[in-house]
Protein backbone atom coordinates (compact mmCIF):
# COMPACT_ATOMS: atom_id res chain seq x y z
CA UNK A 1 12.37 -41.55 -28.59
CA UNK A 2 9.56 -41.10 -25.67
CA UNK A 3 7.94 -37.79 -25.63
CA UNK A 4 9.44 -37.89 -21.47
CA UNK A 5 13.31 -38.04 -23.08
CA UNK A 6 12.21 -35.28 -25.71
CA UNK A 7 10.54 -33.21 -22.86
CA UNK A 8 13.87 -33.69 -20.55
CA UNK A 9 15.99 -32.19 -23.22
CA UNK A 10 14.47 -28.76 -24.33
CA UNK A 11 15.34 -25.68 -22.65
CA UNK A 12 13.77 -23.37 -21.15
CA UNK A 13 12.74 -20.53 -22.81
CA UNK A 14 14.87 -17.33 -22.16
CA UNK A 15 11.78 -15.06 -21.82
CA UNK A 16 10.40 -16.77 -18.83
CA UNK A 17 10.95 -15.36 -15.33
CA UNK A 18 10.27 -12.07 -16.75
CA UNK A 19 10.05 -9.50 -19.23
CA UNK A 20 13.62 -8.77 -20.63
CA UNK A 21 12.39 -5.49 -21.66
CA UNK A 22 11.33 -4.59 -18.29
CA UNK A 23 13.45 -5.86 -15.29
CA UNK A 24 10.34 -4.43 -12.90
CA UNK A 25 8.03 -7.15 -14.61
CA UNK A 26 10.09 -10.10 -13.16
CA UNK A 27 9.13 -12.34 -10.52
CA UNK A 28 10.71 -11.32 -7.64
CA UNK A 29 13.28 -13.03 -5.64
CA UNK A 30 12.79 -14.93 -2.38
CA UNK A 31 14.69 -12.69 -0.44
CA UNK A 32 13.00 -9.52 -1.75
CA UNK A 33 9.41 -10.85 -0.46
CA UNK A 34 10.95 -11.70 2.65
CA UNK A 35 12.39 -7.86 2.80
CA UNK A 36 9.26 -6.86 1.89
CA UNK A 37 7.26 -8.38 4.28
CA UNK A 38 9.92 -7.94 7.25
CA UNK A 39 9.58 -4.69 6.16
CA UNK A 40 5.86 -3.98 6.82
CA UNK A 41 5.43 -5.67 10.19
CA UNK A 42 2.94 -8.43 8.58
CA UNK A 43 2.80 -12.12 9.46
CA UNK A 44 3.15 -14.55 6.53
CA UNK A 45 -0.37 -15.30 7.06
CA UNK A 46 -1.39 -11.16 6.87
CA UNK A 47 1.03 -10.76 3.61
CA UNK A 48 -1.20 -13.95 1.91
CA UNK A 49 -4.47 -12.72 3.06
CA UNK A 50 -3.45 -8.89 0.94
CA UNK A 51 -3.34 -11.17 -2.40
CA UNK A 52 -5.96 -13.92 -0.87
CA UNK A 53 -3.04 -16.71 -0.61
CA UNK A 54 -2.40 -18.88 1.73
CA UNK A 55 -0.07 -19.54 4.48
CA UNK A 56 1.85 -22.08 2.41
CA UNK A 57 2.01 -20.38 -0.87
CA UNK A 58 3.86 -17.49 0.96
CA UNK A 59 5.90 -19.81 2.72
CA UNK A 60 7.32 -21.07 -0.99
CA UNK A 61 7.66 -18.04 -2.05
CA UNK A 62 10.34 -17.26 0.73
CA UNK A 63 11.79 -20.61 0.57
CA UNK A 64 11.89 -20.54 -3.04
CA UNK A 65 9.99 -23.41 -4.41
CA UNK A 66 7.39 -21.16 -6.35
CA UNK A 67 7.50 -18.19 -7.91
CA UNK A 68 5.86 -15.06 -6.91
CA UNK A 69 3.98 -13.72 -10.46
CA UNK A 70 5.28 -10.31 -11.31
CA UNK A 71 1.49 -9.20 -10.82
CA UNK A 72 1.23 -10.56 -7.31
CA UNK A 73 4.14 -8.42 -6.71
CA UNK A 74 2.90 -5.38 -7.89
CA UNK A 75 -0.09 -5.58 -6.05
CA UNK A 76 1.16 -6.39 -2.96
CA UNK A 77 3.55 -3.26 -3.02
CA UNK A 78 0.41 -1.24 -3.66
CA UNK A 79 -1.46 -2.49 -1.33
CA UNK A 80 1.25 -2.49 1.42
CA UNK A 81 2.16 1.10 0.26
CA UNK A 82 -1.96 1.72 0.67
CA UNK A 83 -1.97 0.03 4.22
CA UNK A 84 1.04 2.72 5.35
CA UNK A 85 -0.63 6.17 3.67
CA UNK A 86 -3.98 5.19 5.82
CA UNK A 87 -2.10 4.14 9.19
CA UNK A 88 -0.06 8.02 8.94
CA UNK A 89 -3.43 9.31 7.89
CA UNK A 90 -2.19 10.32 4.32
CA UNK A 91 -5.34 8.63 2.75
CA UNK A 92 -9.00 8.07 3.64
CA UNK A 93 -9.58 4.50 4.11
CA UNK A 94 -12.45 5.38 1.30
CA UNK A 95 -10.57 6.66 -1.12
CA UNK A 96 -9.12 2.95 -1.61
CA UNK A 97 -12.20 1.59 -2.10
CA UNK A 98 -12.80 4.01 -4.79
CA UNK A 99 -9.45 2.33 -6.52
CA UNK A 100 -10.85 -0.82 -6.13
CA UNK A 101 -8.20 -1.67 -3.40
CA UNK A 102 -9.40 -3.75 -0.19
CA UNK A 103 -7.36 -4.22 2.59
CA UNK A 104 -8.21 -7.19 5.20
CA UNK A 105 -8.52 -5.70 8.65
CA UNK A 106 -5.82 -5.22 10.64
């Protein structure tokens, strides 16, 4: 048997796509980044540049042919989250720095 026909035949492992002890550690689905970035008002190419990704990495992510990584996610509700509390004045644009946040400018 060819290592291809062995390959074609194993499953995939029922850990991946996220941590089955913790639902908020899985990737997230296409329509939730789309929500998510409907939902702050960003471009596609804005909502890359908060994780430095590209234009066409975000576009699979909404269209579904990649994965978002659970971490990605994270960070880009923190950092969207971040972007909000400084617009309304909640938090001093310094006080993210001092997080080690960085937000590209608006």
């Amino acid at each position: 048997m060819s290592t291809a026909a062995k390959l074609t035949t194993v499953a995939n492992h029922p850990n991946r796509g996220g941590n089955r002890f913790n639902r908020a550690g899985a990737n997230p689905t296409p329509a939730q980044i789309s929500a998510l970035r409907a939902e702050s008002g960003l471009t596609q190419e804005k909502f890359g540049e908060l994780v430095y990704k590209s234009l066409r990495i975000v576009q699979d992510w909404e269209s579904g042919e990649r994965r978002m990584p659970p971490d990605t996610w994270e960070l880009l509700q923190l950092k969207i989250k971040a972007r909000d509390l400084v617009r309304r004045g909640r938090i001093a644009p310094l006080a993210l720095k001092d997080l080690g946040l960085e937000l590209p400018e608006a």
